[in-house]
N, C-alpha and C. Protein backbone atom coordinates (compact mmCIF):
# COMPACT_ATOMS: atom_id res chain seq x y z
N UNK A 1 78.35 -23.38 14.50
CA UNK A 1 77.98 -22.14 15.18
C UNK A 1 77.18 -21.26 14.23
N UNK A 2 76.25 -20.22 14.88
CA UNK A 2 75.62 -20.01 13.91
C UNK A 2 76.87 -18.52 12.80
N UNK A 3 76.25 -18.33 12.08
CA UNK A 3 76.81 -17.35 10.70
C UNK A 3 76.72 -15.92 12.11
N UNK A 4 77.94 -14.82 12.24
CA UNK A 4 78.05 -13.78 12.67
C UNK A 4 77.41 -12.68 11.07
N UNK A 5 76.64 -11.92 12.05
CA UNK A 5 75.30 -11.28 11.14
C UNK A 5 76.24 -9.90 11.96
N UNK A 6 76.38 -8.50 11.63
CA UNK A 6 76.91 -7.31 11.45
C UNK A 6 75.14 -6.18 11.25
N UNK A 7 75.35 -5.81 12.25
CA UNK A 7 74.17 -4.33 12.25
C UNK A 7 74.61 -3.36 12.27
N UNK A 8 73.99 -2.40 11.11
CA UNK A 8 74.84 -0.96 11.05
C UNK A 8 74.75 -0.35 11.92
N UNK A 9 75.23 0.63 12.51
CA UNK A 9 75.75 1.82 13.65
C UNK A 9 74.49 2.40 13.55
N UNK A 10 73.86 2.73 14.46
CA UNK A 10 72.60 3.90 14.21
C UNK A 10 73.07 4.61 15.22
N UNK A 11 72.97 5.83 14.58
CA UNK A 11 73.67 7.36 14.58
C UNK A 11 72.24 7.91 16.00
N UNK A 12 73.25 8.78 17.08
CA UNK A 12 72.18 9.18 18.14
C UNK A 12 72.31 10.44 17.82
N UNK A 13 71.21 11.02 18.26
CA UNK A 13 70.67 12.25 18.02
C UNK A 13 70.60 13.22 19.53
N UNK A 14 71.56 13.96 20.24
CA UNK A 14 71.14 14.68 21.26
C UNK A 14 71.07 16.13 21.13
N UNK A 15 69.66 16.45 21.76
CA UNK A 15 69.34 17.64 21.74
C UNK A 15 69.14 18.60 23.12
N UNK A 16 69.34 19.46 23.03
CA UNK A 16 69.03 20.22 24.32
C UNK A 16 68.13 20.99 24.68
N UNK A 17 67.37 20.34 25.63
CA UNK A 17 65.83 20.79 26.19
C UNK A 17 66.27 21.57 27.48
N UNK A 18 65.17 22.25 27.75
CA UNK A 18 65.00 23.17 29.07
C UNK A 18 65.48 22.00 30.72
N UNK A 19 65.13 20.86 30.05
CA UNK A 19 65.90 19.47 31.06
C UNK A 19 66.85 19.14 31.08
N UNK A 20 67.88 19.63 30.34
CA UNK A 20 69.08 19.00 29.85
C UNK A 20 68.98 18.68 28.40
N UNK A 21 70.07 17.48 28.30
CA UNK A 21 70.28 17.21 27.03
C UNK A 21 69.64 15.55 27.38
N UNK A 22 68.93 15.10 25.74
CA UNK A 22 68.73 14.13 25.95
C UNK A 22 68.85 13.39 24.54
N UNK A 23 69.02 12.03 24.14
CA UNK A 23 69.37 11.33 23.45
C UNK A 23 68.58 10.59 22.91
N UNK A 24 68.61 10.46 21.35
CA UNK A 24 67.37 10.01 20.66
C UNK A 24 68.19 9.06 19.71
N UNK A 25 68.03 7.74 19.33
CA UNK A 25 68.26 7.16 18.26
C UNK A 25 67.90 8.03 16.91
N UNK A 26 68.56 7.99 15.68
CA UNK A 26 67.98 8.39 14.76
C UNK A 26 66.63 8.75 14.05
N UNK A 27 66.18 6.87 14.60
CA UNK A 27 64.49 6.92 14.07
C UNK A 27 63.52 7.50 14.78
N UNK A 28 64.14 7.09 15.78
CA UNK A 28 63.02 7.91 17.28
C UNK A 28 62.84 9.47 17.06
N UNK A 29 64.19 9.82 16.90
CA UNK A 29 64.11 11.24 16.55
C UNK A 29 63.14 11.66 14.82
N UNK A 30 63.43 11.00 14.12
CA UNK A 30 62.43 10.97 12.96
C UNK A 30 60.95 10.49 12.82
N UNK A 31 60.91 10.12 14.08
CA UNK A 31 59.20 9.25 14.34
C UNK A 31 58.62 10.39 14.97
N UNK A 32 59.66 11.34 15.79
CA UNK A 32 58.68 12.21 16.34
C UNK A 32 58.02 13.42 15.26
N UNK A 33 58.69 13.34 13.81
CA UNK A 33 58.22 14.61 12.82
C UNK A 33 57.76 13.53 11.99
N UNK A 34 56.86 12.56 12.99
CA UNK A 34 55.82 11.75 11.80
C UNK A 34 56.48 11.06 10.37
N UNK A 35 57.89 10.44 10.71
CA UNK A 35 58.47 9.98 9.31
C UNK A 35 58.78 8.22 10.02
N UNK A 36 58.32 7.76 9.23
CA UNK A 36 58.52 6.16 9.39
C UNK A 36 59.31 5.78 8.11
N UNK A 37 60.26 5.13 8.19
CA UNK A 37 61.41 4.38 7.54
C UNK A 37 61.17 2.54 7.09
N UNK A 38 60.74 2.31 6.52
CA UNK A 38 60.87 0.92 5.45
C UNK A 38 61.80 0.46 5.05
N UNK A 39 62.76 -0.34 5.82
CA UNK A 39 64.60 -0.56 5.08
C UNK A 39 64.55 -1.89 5.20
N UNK A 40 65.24 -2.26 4.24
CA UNK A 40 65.36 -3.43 3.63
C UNK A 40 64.47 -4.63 3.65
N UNK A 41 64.44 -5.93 3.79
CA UNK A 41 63.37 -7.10 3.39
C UNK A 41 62.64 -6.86 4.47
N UNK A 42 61.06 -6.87 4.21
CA UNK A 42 60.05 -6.95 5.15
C UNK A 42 59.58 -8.03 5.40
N UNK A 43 59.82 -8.40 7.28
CA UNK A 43 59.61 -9.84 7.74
C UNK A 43 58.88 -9.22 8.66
N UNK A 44 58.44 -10.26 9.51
CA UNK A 44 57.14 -10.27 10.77
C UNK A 44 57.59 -9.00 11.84
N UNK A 45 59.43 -9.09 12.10
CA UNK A 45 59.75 -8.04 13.27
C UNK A 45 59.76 -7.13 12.73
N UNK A 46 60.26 -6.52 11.31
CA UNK A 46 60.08 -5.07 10.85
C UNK A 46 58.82 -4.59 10.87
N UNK A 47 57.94 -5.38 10.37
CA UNK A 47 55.99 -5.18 10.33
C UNK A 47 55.86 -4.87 11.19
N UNK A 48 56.21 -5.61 12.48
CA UNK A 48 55.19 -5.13 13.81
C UNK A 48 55.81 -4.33 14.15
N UNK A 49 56.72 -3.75 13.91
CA UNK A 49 57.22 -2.17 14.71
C UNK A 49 57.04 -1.21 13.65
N UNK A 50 56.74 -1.29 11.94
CA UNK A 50 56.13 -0.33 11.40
C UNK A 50 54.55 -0.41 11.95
N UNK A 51 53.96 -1.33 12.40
CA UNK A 51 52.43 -1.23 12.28
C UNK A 51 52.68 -0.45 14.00
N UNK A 52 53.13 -0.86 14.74
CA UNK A 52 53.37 -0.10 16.22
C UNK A 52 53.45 1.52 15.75
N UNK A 53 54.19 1.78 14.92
CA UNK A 53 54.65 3.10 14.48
C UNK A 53 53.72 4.21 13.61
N UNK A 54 52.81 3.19 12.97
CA UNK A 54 51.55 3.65 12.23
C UNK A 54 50.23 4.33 13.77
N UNK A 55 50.05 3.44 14.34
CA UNK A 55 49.23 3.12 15.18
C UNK A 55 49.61 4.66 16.27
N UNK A 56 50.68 4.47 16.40
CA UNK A 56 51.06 5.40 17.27
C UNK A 56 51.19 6.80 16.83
N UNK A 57 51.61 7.11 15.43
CA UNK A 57 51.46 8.50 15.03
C UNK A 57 49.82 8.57 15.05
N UNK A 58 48.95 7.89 14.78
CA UNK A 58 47.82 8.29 14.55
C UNK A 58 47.21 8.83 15.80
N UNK A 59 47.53 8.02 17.15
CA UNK A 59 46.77 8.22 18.41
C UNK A 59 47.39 9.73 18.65
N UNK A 60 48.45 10.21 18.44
CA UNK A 60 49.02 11.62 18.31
C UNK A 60 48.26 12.54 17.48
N UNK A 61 48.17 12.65 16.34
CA UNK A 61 47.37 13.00 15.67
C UNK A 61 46.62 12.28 14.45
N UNK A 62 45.22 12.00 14.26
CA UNK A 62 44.52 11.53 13.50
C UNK A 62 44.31 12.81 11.87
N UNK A 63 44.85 13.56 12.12
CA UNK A 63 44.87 14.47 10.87
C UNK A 63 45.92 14.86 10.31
N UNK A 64 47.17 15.11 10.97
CA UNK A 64 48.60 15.49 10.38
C UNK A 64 49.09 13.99 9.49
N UNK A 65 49.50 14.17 8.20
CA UNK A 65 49.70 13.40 7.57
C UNK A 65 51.47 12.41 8.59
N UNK A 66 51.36 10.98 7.38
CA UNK A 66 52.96 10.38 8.06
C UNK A 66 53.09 10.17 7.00
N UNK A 67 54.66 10.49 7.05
CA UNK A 67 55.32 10.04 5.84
C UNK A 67 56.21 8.36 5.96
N UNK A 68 55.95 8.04 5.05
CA UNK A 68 56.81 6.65 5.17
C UNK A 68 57.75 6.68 4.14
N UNK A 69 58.94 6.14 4.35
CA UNK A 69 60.04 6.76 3.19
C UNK A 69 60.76 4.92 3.16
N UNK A 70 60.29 4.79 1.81
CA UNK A 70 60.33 2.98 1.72
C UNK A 70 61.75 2.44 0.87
N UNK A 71 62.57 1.86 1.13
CA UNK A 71 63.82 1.46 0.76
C UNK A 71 63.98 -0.14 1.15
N UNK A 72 62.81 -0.72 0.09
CA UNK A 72 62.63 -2.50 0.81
C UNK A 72 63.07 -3.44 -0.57
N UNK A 73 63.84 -4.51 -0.64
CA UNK A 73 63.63 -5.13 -2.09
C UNK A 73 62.14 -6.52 -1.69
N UNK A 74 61.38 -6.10 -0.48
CA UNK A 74 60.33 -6.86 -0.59
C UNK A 74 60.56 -7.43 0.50
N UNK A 75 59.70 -8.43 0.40
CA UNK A 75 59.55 -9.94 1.51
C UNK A 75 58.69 -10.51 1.82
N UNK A 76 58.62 -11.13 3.07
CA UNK A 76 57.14 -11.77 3.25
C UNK A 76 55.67 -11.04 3.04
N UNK A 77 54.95 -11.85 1.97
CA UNK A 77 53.74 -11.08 1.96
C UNK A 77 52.65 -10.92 3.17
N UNK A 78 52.85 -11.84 4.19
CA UNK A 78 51.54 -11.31 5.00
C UNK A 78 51.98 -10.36 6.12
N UNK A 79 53.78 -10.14 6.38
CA UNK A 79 54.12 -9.18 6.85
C UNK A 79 53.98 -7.80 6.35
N UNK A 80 54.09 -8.28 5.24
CA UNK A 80 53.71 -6.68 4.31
C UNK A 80 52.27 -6.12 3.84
N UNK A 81 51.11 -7.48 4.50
CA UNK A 81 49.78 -7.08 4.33
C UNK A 81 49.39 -6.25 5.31
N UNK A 82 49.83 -6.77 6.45
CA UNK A 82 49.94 -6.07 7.67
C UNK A 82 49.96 -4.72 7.85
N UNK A 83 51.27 -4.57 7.22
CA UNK A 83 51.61 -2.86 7.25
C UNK A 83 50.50 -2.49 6.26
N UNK A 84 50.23 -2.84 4.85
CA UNK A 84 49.06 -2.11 3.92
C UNK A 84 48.11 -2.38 4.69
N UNK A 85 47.72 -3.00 5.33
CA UNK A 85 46.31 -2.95 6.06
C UNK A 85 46.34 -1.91 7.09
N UNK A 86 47.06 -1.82 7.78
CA UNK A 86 47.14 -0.43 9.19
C UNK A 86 47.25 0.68 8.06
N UNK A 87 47.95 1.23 7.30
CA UNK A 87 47.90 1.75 5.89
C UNK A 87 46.38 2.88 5.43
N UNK A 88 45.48 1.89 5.46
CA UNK A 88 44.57 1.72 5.41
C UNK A 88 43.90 1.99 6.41
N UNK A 89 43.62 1.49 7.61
CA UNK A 89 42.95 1.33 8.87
C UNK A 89 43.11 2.77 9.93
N UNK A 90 44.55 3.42 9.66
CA UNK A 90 44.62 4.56 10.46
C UNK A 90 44.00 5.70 9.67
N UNK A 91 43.58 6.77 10.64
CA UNK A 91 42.88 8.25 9.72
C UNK A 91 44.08 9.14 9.13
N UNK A 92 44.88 8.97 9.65
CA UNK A 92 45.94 10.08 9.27
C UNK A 92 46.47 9.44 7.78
N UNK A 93 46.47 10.31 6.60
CA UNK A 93 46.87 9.98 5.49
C UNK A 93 48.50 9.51 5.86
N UNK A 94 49.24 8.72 4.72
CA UNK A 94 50.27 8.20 4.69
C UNK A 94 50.53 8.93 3.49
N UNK A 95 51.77 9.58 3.38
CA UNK A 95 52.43 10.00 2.25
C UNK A 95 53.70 8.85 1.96
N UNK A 96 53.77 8.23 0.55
CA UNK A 96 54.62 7.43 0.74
C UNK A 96 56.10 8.22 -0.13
N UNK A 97 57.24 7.56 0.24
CA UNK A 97 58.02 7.94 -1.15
C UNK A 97 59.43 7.07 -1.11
N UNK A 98 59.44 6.72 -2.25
CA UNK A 98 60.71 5.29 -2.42
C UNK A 98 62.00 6.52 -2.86
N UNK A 99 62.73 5.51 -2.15
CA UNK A 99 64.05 6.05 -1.91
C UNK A 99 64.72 4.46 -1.96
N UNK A 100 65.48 4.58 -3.16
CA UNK A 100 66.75 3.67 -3.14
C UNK A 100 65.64 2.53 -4.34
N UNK A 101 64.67 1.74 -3.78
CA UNK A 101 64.21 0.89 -4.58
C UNK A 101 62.73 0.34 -3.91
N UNK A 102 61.54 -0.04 -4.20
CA UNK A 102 60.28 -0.19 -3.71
C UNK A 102 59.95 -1.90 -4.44
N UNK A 103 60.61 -2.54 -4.38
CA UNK A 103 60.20 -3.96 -5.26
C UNK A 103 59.00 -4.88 -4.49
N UNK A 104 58.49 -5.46 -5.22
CA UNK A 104 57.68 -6.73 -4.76
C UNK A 104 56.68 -6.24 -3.60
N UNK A 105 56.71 -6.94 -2.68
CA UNK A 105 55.64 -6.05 -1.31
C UNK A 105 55.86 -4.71 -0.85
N UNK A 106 57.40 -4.29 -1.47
CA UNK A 106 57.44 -2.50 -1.32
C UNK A 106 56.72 -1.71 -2.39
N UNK A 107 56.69 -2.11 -3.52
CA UNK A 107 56.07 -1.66 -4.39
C UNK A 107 54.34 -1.50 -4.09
N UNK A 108 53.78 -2.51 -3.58
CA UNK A 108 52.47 -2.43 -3.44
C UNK A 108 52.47 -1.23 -2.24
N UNK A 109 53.08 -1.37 -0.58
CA UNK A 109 53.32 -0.32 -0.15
C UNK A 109 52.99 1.25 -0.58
N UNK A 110 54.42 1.45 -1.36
CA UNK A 110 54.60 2.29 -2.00
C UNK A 110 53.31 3.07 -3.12
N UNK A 111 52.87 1.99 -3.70
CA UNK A 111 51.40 2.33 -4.21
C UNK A 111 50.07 2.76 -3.42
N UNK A 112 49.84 2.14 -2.24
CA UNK A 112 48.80 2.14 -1.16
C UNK A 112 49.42 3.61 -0.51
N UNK A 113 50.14 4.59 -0.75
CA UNK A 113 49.71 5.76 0.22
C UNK A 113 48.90 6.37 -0.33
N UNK A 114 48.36 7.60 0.19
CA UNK A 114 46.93 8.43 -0.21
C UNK A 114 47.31 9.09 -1.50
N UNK A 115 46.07 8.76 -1.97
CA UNK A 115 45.93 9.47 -3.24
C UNK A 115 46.93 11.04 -3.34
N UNK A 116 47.50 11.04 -4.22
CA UNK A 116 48.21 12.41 -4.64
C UNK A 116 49.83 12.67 -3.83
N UNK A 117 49.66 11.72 -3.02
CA UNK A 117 50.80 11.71 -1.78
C UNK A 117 52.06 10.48 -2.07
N UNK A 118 51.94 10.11 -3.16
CA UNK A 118 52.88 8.61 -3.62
C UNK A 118 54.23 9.35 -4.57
N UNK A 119 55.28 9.23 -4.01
CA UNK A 119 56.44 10.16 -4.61
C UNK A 119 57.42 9.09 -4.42
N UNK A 120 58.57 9.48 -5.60
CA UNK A 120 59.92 8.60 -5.83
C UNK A 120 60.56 9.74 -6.07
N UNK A 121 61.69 9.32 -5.06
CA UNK A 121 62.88 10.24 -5.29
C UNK A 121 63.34 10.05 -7.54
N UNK A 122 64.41 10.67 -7.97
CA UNK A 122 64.65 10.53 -9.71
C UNK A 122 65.02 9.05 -9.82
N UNK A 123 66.25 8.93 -9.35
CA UNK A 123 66.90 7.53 -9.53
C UNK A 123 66.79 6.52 -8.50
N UNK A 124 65.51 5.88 -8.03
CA UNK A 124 64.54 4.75 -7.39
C UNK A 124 64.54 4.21 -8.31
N UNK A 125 64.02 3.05 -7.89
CA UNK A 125 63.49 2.06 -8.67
C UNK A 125 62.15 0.76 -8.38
N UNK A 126 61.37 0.59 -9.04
CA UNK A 126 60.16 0.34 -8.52
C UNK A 126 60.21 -1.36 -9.09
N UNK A 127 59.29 -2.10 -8.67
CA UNK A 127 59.58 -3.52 -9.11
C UNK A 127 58.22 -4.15 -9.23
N UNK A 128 57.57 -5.09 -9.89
CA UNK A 128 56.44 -5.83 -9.26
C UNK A 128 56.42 -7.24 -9.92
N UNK A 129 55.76 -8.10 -9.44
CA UNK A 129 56.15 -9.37 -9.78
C UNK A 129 55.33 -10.26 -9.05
N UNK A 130 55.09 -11.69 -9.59
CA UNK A 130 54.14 -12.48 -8.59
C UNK A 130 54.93 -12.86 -7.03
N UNK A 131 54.23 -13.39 -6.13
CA UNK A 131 54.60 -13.39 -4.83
C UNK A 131 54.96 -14.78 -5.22
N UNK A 132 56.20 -15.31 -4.96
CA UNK A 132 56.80 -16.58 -5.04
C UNK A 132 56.72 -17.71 -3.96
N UNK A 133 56.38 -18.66 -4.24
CA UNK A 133 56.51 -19.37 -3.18
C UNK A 133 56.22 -21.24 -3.58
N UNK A 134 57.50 -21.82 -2.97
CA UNK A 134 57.69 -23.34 -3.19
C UNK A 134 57.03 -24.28 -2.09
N UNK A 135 56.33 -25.36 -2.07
CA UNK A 135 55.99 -26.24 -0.82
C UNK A 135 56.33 -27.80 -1.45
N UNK A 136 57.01 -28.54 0.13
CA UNK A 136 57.15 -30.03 -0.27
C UNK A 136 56.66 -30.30 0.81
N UNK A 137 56.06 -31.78 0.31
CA UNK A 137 55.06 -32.48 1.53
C UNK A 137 53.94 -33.34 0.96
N UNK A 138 53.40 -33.88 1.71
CA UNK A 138 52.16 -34.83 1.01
C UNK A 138 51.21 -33.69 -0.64
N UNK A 139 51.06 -34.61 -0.59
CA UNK A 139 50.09 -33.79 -1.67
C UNK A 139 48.84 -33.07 -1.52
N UNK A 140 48.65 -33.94 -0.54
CA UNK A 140 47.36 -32.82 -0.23
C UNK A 140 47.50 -31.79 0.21
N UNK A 141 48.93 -31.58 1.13
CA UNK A 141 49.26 -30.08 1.52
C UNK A 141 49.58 -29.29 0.41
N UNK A 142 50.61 -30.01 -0.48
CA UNK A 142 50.72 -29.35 -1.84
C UNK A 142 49.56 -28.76 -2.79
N UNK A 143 48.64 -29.44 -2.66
CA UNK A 143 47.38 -28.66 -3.29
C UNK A 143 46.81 -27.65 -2.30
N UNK A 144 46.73 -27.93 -1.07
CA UNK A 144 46.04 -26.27 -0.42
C UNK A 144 47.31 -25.27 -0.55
N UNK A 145 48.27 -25.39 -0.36
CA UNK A 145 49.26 -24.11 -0.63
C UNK A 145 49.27 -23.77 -1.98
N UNK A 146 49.13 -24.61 -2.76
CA UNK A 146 49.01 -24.66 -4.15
C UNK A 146 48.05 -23.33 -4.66
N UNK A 147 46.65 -23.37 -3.82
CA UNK A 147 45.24 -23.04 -3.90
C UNK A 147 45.29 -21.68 -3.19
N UNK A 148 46.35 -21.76 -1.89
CA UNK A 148 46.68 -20.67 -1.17
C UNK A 148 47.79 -19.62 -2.17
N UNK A 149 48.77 -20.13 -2.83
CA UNK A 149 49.13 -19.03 -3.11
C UNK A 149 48.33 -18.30 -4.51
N UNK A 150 47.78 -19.22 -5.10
CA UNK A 150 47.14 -18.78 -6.07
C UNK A 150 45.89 -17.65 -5.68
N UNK A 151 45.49 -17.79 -4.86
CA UNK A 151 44.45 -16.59 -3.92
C UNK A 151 44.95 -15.56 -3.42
N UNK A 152 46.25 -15.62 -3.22
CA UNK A 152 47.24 -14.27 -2.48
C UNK A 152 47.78 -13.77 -4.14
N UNK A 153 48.00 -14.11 -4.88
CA UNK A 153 48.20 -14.02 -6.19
C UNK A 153 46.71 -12.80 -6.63
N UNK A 154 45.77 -13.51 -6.43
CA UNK A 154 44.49 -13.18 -7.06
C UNK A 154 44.27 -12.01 -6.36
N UNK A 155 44.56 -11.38 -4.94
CA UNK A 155 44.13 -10.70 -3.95
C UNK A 155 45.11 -9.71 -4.17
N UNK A 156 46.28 -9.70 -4.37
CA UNK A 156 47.19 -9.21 -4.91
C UNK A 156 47.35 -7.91 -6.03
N UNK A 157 46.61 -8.95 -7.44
CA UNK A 157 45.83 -8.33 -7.98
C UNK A 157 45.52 -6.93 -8.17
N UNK A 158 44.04 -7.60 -6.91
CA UNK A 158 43.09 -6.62 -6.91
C UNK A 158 43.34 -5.39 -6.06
N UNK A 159 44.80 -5.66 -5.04
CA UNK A 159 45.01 -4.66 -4.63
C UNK A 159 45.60 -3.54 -5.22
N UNK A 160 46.36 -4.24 -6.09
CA UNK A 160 47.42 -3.60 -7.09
C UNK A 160 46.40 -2.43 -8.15
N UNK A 161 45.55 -3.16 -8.79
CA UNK A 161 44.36 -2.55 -9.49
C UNK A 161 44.09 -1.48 -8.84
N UNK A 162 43.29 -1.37 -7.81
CA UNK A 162 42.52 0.10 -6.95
C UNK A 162 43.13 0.67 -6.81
N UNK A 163 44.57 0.48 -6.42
CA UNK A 163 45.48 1.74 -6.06
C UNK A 163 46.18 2.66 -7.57
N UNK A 164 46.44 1.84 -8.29
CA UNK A 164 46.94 1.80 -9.90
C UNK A 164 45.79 2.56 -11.32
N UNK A 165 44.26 2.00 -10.78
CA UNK A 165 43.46 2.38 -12.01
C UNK A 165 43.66 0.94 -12.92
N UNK A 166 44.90 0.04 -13.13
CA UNK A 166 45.26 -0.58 -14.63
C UNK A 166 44.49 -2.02 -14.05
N UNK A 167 43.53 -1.96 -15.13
CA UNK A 167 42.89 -3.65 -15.26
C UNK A 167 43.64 -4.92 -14.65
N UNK A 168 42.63 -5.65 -14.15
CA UNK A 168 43.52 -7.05 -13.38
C UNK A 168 44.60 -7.34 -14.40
N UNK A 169 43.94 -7.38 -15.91
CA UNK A 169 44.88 -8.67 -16.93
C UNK A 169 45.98 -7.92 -17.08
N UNK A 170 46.21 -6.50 -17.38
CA UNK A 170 47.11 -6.02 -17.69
C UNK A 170 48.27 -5.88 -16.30
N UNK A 171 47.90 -5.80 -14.74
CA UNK A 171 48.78 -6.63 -14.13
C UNK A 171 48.79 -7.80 -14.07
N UNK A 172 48.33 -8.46 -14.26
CA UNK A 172 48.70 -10.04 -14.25
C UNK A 172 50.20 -10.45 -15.60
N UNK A 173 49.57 -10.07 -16.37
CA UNK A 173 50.61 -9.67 -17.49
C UNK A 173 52.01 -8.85 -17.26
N UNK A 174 51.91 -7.83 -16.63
CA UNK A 174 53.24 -7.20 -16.33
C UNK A 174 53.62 -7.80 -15.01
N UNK A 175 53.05 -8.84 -14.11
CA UNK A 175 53.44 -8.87 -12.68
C UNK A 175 54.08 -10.70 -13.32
N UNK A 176 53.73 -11.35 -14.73
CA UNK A 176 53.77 -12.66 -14.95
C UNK A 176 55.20 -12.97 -14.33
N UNK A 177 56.62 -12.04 -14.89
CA UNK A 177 58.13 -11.73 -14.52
C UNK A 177 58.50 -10.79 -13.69
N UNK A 178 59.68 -10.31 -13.25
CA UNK A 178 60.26 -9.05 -12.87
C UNK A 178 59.61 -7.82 -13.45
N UNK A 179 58.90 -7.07 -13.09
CA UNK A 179 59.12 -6.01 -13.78
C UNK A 179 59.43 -4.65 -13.35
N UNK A 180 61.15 -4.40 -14.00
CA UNK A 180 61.43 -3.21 -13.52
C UNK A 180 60.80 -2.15 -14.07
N UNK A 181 61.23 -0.52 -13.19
CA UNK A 181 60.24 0.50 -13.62
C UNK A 181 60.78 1.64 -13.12
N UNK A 182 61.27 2.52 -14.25
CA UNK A 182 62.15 3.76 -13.57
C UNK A 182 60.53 4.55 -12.95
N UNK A 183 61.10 5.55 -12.55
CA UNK A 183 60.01 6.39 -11.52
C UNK A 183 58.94 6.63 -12.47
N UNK A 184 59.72 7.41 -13.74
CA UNK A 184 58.91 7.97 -14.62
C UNK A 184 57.37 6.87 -15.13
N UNK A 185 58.39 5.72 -15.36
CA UNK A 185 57.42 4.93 -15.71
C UNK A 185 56.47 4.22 -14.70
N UNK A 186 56.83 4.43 -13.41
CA UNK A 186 55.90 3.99 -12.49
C UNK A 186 54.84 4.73 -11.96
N UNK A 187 54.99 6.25 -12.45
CA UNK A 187 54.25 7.10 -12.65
C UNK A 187 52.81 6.85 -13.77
N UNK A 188 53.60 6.99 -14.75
CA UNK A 188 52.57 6.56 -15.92
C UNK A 188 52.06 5.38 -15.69
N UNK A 189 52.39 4.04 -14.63
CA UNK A 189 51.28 3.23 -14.60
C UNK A 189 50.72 3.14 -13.61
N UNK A 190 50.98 4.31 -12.66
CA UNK A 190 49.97 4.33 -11.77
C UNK A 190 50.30 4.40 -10.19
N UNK A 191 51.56 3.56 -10.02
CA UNK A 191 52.12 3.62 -8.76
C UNK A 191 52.24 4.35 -8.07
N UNK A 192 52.58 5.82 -8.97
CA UNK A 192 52.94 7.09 -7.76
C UNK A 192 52.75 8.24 -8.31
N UNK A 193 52.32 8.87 -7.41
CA UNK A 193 51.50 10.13 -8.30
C UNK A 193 52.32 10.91 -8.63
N UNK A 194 53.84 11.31 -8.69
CA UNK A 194 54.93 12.26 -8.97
C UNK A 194 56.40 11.80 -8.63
N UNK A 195 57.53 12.08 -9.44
CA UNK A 195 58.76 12.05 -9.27
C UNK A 195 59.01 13.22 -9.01
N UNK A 196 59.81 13.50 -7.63
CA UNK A 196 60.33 14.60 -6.98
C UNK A 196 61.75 14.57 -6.87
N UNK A 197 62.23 15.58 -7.10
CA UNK A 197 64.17 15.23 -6.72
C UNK A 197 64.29 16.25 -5.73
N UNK A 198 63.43 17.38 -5.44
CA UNK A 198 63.76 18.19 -3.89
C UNK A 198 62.70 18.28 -3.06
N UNK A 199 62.87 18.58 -2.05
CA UNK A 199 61.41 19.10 -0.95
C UNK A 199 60.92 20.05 -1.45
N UNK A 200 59.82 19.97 -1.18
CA UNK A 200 59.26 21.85 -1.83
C UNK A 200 58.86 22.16 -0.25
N UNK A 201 59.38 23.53 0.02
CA UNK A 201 59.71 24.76 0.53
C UNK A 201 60.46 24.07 1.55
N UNK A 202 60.99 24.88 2.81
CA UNK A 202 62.19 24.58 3.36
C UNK A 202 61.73 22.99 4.43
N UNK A 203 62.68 22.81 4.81
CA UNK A 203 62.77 21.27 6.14
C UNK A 203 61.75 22.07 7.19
N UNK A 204 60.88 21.04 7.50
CA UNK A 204 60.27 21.43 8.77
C UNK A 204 61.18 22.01 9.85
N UNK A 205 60.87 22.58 10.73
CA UNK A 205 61.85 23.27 12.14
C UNK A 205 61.86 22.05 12.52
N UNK A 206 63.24 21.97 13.39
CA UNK A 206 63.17 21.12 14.90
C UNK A 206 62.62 21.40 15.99
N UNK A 207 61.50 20.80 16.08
CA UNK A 207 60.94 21.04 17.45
C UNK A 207 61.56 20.87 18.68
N UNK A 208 61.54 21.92 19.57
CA UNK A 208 61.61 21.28 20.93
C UNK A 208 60.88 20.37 21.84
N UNK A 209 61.76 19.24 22.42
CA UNK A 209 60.63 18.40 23.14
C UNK A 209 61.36 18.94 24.72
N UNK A 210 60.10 18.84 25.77
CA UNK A 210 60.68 19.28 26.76
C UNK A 210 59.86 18.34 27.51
């Protein structure tokens, strides 16, 4: 039979409109003040409902920034190209900021929001490292995956670079192992433009939706 898998409780949110009262999942209620959530390993179903979620704050507004608040130890890379590509592709800046830990495809994430807008809570933790990956099978498949990951490797890179400023070799070099990275230091190489430990000035209001 298969393994019993356990999903945490998500907490509802009801508020009271001029309609009554009405009921919001947590995130729903946080999607509407433009905050998108990144939790845990990023696979194909988390992607397509962050890239749904990108897509959709933007058609709302193309100028009010979104915040994405990233808490991933990584995962599939072309699920996570996905999201850096919409990232990219929508007008509304992305403010990013790691909370809890940003490793491997969160880390690049985490690097790709808009310039000046890349924040870690004090005690985060940031990660980067090559994108791993094993294949068995004839050999000839073994050499194009071989060829394939070495190009997602290379592409990788260069994404890492533009967002960072730091030369290919010198990530290639720090990405060869694990490499952990308190905030401070993910600052100084580039990842995020500031370590924050409070909001500056008060919580947005709760809006009424009616």
């Amino acid at each position: 039979s298969a393994p019993h898998r356990s999903y945490p409780l998500i907490p509802m949110v009801v508020e009271n409109t001029g309609r009554g009262e009405r009921a919001f999942d947590i995130f729903s209620r946080l999607l509407q003040e433009r905050i998108i959530c990144v939790n845990g390993p990023i696979d194909d179903n988390g992607s397509a409902v962050i890239v749904a979620q990108l897509l959709y704050l933007e058609s709302q507004s193309a100028e009010k920034p979104i915040s994405m608040y990233i808490n991933s130890p990584g995962g599939v890379v072309t699920a996570g190209l996905a999201i850096y590509d919409t990232m990219q592709y929508v007008h509304s800046p992305v403010a990013t900021l790691c909370v809890g830990q940003a490793c491997s495809m969160g880390s690049l994430l985490l690097a790709a929001g808009a310039p000046g807008m890349r924040r870690s809570l004090p005690n985060a933790r940031v990660m980067i490292h090559q994108p791993s990956g094993g294949v068995s099978g004839q050999a000839t498949d073994i050499e194009i995956h071989a060829r394939e990951i070495l190009a997602t490797r290379e592409r990788l890179t260069q994404l890492y670079s533009h967002h960072t400023g730091q030369p290919a070799e010198v990530l290639a070099a720090a990405k060869e192992r694990d490499t952990f990275m308190t905030p401070q230091q993910a600052c100084e190489f580039g990842l995020i433009d500031e370590v924050v430990s409070s909001r500056e000035g008060p919580p947005p209001p709760i809006r009424e939706h009616s």
